[in-house]
Each structure stands twice: as C-alpha cells, then as structure tokens.
C-alpha atoms as a PDB file:
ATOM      1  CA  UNK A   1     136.319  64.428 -87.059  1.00  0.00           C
ATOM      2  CA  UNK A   2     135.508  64.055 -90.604  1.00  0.00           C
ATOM      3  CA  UNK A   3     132.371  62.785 -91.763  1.00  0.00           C
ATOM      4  CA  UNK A   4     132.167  61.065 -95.396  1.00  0.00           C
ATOM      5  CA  UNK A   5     129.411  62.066 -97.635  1.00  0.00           C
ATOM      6  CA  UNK A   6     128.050  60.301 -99.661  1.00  0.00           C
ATOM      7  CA  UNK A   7     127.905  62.455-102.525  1.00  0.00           C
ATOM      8  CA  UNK A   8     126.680  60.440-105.616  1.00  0.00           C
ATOM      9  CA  UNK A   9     124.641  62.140-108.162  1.00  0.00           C
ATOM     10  CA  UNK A  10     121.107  60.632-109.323  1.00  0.00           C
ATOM     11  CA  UNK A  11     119.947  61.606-112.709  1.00  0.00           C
ATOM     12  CA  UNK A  12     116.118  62.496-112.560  1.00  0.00           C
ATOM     13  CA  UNK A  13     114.266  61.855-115.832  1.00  0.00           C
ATOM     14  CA  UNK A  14     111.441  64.048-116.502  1.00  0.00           C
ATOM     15  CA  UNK A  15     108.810  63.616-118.386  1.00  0.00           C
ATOM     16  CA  UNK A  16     106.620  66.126-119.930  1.00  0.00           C
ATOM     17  CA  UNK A  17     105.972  68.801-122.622  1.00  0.00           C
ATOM     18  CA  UNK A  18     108.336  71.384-123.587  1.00  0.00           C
ATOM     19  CA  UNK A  19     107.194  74.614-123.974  1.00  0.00           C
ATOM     20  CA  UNK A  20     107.400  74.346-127.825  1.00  0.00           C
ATOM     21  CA  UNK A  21     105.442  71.375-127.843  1.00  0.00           C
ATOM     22  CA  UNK A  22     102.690  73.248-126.058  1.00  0.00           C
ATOM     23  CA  UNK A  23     102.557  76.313-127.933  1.00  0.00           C
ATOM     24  CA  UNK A  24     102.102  73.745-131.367  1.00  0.00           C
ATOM     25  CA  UNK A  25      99.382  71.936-129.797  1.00  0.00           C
ATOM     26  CA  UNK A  26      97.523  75.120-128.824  1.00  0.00           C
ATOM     27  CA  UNK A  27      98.218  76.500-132.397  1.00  0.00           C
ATOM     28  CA  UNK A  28      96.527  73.142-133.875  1.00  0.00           C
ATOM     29  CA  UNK A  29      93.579  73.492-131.712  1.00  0.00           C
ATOM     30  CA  UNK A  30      93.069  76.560-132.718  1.00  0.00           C
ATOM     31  CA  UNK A  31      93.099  76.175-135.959  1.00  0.00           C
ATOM     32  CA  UNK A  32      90.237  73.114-135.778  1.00  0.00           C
ATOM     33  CA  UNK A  33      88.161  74.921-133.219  1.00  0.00           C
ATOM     34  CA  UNK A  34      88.028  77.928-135.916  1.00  0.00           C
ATOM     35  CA  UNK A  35      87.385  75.839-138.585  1.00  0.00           C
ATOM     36  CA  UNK A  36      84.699  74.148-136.739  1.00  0.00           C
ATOM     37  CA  UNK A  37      83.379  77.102-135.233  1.00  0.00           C
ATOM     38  CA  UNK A  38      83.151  78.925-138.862  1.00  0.00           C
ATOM     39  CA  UNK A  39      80.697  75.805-139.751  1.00  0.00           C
ATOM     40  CA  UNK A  40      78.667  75.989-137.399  1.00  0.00           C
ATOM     41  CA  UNK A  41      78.101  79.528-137.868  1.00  0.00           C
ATOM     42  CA  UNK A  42      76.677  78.536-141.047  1.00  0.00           C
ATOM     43  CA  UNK A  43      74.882  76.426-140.260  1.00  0.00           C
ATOM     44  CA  UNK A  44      72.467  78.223-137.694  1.00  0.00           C
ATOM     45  CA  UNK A  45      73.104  81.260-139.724  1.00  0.00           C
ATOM     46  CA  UNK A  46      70.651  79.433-142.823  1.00  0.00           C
ATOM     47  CA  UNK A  47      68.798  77.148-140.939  1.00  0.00           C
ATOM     48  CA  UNK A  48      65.596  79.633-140.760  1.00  0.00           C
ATOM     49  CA  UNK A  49      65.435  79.899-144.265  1.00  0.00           C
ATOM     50  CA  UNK A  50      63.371  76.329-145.588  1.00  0.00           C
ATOM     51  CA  UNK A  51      61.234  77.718-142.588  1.00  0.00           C
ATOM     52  CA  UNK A  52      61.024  81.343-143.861  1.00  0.00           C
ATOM     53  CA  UNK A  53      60.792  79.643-147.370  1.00  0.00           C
ATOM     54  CA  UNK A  54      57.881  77.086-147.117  1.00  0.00           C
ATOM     55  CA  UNK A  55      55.849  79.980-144.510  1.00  0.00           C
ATOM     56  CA  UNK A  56      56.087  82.304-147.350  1.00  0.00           C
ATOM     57  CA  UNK A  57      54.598  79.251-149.615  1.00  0.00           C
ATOM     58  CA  UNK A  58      51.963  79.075-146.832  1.00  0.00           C
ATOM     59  CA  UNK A  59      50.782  82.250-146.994  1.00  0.00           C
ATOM     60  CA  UNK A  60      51.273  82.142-150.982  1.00  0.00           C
ATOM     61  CA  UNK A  61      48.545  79.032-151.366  1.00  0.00           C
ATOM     62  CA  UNK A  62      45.957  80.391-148.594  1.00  0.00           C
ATOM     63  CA  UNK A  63      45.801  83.586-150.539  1.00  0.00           C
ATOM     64  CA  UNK A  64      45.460  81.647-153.928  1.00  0.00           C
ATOM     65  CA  UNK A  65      42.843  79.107-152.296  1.00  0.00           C
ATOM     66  CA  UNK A  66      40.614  82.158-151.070  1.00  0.00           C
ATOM     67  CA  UNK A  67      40.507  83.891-154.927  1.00  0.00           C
ATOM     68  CA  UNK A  68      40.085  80.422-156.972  1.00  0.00           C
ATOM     69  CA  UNK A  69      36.786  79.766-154.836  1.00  0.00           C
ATOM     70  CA  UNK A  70      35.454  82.966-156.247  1.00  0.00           C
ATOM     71  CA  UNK A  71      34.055  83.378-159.614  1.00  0.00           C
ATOM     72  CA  UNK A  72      35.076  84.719-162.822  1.00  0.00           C
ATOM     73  CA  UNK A  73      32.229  87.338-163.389  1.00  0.00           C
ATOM     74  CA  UNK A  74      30.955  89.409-160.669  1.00  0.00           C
ATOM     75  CA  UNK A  75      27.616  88.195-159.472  1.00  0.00           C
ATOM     76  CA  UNK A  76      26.123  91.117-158.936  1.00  0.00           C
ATOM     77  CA  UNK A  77      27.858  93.300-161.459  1.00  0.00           C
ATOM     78  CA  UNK A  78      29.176  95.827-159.636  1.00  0.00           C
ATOM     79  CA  UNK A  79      32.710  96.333-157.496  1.00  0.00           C
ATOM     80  CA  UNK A  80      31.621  99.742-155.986  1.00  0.00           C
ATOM     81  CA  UNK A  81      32.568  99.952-152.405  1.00  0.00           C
ATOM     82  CA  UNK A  82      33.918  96.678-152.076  1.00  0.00           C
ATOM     83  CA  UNK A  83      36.771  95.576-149.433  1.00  0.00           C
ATOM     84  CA  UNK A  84      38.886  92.513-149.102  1.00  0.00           C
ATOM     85  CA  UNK A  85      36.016  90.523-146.522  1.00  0.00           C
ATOM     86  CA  UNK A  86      33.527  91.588-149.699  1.00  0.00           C
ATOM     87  CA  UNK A  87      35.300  90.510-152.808  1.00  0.00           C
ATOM     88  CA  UNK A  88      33.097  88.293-154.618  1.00  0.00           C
ATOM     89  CA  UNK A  89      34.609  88.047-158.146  1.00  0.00           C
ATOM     90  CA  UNK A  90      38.157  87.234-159.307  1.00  0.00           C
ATOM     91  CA  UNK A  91      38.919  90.265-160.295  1.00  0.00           C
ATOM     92  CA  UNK A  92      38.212  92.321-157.541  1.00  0.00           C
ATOM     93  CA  UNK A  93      41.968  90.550-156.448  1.00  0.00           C
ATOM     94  CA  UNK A  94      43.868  92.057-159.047  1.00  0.00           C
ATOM     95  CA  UNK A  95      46.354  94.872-157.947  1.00  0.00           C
ATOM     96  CA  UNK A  96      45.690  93.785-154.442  1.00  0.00           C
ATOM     97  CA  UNK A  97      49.238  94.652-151.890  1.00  0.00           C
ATOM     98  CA  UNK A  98      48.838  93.654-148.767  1.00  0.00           C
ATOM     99  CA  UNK A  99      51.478  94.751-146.501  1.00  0.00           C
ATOM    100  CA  UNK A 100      51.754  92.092-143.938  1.00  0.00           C
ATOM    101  CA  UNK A 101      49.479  88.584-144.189  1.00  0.00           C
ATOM    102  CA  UNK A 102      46.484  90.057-143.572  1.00  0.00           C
ATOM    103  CA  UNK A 103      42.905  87.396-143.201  1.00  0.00           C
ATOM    104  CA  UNK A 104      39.836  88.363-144.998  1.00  0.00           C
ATOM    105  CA  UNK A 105      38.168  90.401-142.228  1.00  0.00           C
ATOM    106  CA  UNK A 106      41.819  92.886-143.019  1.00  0.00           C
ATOM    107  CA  UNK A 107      43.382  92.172-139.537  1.00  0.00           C
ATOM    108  CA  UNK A 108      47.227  91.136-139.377  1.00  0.00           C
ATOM    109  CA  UNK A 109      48.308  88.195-138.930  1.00  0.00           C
ATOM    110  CA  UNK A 110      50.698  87.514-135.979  1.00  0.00           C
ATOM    111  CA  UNK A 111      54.032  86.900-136.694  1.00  0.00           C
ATOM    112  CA  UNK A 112      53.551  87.720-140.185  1.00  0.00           C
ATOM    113  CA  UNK A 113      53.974  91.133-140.617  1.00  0.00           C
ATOM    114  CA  UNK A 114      57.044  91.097-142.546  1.00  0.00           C
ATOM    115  CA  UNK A 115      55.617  88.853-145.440  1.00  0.00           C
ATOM    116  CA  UNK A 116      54.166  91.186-147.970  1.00  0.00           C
ATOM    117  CA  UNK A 117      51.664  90.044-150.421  1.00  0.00           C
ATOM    118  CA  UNK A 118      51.195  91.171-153.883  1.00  0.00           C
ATOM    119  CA  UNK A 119      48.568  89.954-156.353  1.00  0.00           C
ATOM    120  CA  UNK A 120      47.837  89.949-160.168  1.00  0.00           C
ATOM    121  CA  UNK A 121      44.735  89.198-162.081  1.00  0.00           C
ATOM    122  CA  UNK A 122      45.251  88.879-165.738  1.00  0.00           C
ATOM    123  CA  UNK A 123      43.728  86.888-168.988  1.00  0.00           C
ATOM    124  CA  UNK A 124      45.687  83.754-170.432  1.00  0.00           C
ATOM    125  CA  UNK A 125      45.080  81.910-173.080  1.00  0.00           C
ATOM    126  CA  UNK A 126      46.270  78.356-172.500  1.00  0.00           C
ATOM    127  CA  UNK A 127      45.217  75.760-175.403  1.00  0.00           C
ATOM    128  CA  UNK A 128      42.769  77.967-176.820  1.00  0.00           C
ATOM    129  CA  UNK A 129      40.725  79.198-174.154  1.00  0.00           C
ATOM    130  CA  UNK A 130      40.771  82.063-172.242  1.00  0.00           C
ATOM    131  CA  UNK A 131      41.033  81.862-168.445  1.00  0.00           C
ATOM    132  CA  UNK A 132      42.399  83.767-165.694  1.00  0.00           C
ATOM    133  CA  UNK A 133      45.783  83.450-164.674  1.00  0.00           C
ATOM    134  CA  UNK A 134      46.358  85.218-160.608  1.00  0.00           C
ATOM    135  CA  UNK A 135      49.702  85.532-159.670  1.00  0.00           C
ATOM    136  CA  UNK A 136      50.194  85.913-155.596  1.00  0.00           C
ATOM    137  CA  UNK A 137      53.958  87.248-154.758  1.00  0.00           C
ATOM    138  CA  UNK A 138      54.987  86.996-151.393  1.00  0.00           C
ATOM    139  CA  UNK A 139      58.276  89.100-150.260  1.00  0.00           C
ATOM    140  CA  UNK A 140      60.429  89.107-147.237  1.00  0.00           C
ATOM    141  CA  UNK A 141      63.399  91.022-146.871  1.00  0.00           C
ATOM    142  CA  UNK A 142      65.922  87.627-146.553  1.00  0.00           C
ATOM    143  CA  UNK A 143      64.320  85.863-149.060  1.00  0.00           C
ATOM    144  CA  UNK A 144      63.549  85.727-152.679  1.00  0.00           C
ATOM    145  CA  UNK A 145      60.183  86.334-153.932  1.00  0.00           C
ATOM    146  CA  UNK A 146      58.225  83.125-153.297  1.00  0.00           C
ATOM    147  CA  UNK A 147      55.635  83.168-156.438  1.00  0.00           C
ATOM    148  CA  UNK A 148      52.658  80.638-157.051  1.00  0.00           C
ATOM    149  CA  UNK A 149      50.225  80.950-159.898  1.00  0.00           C
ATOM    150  CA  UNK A 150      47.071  79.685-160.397  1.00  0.00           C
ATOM    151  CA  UNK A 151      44.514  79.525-163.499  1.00  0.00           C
ATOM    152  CA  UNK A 152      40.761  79.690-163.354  1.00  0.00           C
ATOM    153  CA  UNK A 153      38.666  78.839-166.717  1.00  0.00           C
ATOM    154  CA  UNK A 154      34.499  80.173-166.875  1.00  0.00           C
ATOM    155  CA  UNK A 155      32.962  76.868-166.212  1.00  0.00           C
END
C-alpha cells in the first residue's frame, strides 16, 4: 500500500527585529537616556543655590537692619563690658564674626549654622559728609560671599 503525501512546502513570513536591529535601538536609547540623565543631574545638582543665595541675603539685611537702628555715638560713652544683646552704638558692630547666624540674645539660629557672618564699621565720605559705611559679609562654603552695605549719616 502506498500512501501519497502531500508534501508541498509553505513559506512562513516572519516578521520581527533582527538581532542587529535590536542592539542599534538599545545603543540609541542609551545614548538619549544619558544625555537626559546628565541634565537632570544638573539641574537638581544647582537648584539649592537661589535658595542658599537669597537665605544668605536674609541673614545679610536682618543683621544690617539691627545696626542701622542704632546710633552713631555711643549714648552713654562707654563700650566696656558690652555683648552683642548690649550694643547700643554703631560701632560697637565693627569687627564683629559671628560664626553661625546667631540673634541678639547670642543663641544659634537653627539651620543656620553654616552661614558665617562678618561685619565692618568704617567712615565714608560720600558727597562731602562723613557717615558710616557697615559692611555685613555672609559666607557659606558653596557659595560666594553674599555682601550688603549700608550707610548711616549723624542726623
């Protein structure tokens, strides 16, 4: 008995990705997710800083608004013994380094330890007269010094 097979062939067609085509497209997405990971590392890397920046200016104009309230001459003549909390002149500011934002009463400010203050008292002479020209520095190791000056004329 012989039995007849049918023995035609059928061409499949298959559809799909070679592996060359793959290893490309995994090379190009690398390359983008690098390049977009690299910017976004940026990004959050300096995105403290106008924070860090306009704190430091903070700290810069509180310390400037506490010495211009004061006067020139010292009311009772006489700096002897005299602390932050009893400054009364000016001048009693000048050379003053705080390490840290430190309030009036000369406790530390939380969250501001790192910001360290430096002050200057000298005279200036701005369209002839003579006033007082204070200088407040604030420094922080990842920033530049942030520096605000103020003048103060005997009125």
């Amino acid at each position: 008995m012989t039995v007849l097979r049918n023995q035609s062939h059928h061409h499949v067609h298959q559809c799909g990705a070679t592996l060359i085509e793959l290893i490309i497209t995994i090379v190009i997405i690398s390359i983008a997710l690098s390049g977009i990971l690299s910017v976004v590392h940026i990004t959050t890397k300096y995105s403290a800083d106008p924070i860090i920046q306009s704190q430091a200016i903070a700290i810069a104009e509180s310390y400037l608004e506490e010495i211009l309230l004061l006067p020139i001459t010292d009311p009772n003549g006489s700096n002897a013994g005299e602390t932050r909390a009893t400054f009364d002149n000016i001048d009693d500011y000048s050379g003053l380094a705080d390490p840290g934002a430190i309030d009036q009463s000369g406790s530390a400010i939380a969250g501001l330890e790192n910001y360290n203050v430096t002050i200057t008292v000298a005279d200036s002479t701005v369209s002839g007269v003579t006033m007082k020209a204070i200088t407040v520095s604030v420094t922080l190791p990842s920033i530049t010094t942030i520096e605000l000056v103020g003048y103060r004329a005997s009125y």
